[in-house]
Protein backbone atom coordinates (compact mmCIF):
# COMPACT_ATOMS: atom_id res chain seq x y z
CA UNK A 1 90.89 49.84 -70.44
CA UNK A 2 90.02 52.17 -73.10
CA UNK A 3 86.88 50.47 -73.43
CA UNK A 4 85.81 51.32 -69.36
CA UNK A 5 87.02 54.58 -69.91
CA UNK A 6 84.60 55.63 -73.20
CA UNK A 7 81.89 53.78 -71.39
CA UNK A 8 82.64 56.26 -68.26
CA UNK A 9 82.44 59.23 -70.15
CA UNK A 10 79.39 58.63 -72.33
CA UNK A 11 77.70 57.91 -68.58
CA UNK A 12 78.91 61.58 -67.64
CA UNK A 13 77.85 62.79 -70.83
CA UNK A 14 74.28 61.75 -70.26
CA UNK A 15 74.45 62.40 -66.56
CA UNK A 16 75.17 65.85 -67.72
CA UNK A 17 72.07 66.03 -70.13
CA UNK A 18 70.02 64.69 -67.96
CA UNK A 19 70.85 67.50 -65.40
CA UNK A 20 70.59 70.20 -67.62
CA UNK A 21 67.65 68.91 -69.10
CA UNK A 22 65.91 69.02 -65.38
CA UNK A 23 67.33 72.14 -65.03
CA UNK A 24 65.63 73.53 -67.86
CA UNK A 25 62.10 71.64 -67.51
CA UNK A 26 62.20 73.34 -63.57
CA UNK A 27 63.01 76.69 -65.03
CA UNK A 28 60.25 76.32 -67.39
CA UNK A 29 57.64 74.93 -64.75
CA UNK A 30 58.66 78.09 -62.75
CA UNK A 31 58.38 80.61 -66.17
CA UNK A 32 54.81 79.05 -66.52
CA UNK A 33 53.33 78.91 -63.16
CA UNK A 34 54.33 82.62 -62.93
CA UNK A 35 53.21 83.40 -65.64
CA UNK A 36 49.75 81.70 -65.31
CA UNK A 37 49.54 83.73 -62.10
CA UNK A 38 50.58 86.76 -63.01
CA UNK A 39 48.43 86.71 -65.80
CA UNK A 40 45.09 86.20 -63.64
CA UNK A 41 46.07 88.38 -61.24
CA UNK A 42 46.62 91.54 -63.86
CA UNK A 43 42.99 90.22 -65.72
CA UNK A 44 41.36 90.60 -61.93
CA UNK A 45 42.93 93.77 -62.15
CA UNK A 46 41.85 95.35 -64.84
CA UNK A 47 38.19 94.37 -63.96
CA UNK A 48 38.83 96.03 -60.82
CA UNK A 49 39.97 99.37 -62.01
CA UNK A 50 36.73 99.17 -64.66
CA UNK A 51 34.54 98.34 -61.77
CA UNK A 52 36.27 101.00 -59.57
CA UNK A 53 35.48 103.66 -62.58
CA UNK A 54 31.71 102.94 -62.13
CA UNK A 55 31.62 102.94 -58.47
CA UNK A 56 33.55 106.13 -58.84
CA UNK A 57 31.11 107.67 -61.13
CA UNK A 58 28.02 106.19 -59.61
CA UNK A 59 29.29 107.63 -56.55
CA UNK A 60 29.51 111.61 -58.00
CA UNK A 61 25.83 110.51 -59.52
CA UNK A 62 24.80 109.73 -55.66
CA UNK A 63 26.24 112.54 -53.86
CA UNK A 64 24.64 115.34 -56.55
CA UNK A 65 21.70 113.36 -56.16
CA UNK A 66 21.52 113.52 -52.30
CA UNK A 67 22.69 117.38 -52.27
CA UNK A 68 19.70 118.15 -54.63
CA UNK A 69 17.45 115.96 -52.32
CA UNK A 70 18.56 117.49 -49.24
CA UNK A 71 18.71 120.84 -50.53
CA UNK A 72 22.45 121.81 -50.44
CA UNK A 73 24.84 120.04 -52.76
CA UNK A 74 27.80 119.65 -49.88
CA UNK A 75 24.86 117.35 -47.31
CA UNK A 76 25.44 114.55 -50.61
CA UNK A 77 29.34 114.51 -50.55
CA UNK A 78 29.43 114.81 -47.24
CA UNK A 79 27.12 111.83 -46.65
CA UNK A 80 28.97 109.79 -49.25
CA UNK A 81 32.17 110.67 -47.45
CA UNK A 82 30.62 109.22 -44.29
CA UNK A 83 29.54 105.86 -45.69
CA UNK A 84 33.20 105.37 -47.60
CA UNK A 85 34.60 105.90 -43.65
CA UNK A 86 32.45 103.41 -42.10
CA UNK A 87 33.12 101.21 -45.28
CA UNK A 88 36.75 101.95 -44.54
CA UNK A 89 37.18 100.74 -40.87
CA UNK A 90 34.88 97.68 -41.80
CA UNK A 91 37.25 96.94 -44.51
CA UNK A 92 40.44 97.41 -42.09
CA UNK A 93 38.72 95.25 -39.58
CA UNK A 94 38.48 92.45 -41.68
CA UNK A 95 41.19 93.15 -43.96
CA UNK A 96 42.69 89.87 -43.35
CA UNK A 97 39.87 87.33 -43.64
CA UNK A 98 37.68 89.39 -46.66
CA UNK A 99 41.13 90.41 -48.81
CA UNK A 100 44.39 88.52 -47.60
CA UNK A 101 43.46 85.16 -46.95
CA UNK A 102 41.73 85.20 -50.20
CA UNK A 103 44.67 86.79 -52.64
CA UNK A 104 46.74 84.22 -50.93
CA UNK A 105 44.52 81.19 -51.34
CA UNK A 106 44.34 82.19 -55.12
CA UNK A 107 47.81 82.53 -55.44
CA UNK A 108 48.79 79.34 -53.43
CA UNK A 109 45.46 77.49 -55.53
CA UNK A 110 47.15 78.92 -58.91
CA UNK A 111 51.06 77.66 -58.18
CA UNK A 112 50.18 74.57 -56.92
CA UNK A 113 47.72 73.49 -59.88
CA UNK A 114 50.93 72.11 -62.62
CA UNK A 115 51.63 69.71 -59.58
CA UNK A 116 48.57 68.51 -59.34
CA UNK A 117 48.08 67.58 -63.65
CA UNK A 118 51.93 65.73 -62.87
């Protein structure tokens, strides 16, 4: 009887390995695919807030240009300012197809790529 009852706990034993063991290998899948995404989302960033900084300064370069043109310095910001609004509501128009559905894809694309190397 003593026998059974060894034999019953060894099979708990390694019932309970095995679980935690899962346990662990899902919490590390999860550690990893977060961190592969957050990692190539925060790299996209920072080559957006570089290319943002030239815009920015190509921008002031632009508008000075366009005041001297034009003869007042004001006609180039204000001109500027006019092409960011149009930019603007085309942006907000199309927010969804040009930005979300994108971001998402990438993200989805970037979680679902350890299942596919399983």
């Amino acid at each position: 009887m003593s026998s059974k009852a060894t034999t019953i706990e060894i099979l708990f034993e390694k019932v309970e390995d095995y679980t935690r063991t899962t346990v662990e290998l899902a919490k590390l899948k999860v550690i990893d695919t977060s961190a592969d995404v957050l990692s190539s989302l925060l790299s996209r960033l920072a080559i957006a807030i570089v290319f943002a900084m030239f815009i920015l300064l190509l921008n002031f370069g632009l508008s000075i240009w366009l005041g001297e043109v034009l003869g007042s310095m004001y006609y180039g910001f204000f001109i500027m300012a006019a092409l960011y609004l149009i930019l603007s509501i085309v942006l907000y128009s199309y927010k969804d197809k040009w930005i979300k559905m994108p971001i998402s894809n990438f993200i989805i694309t970037k979680m679902l790529k350890n299942q596919k190397h399983e």
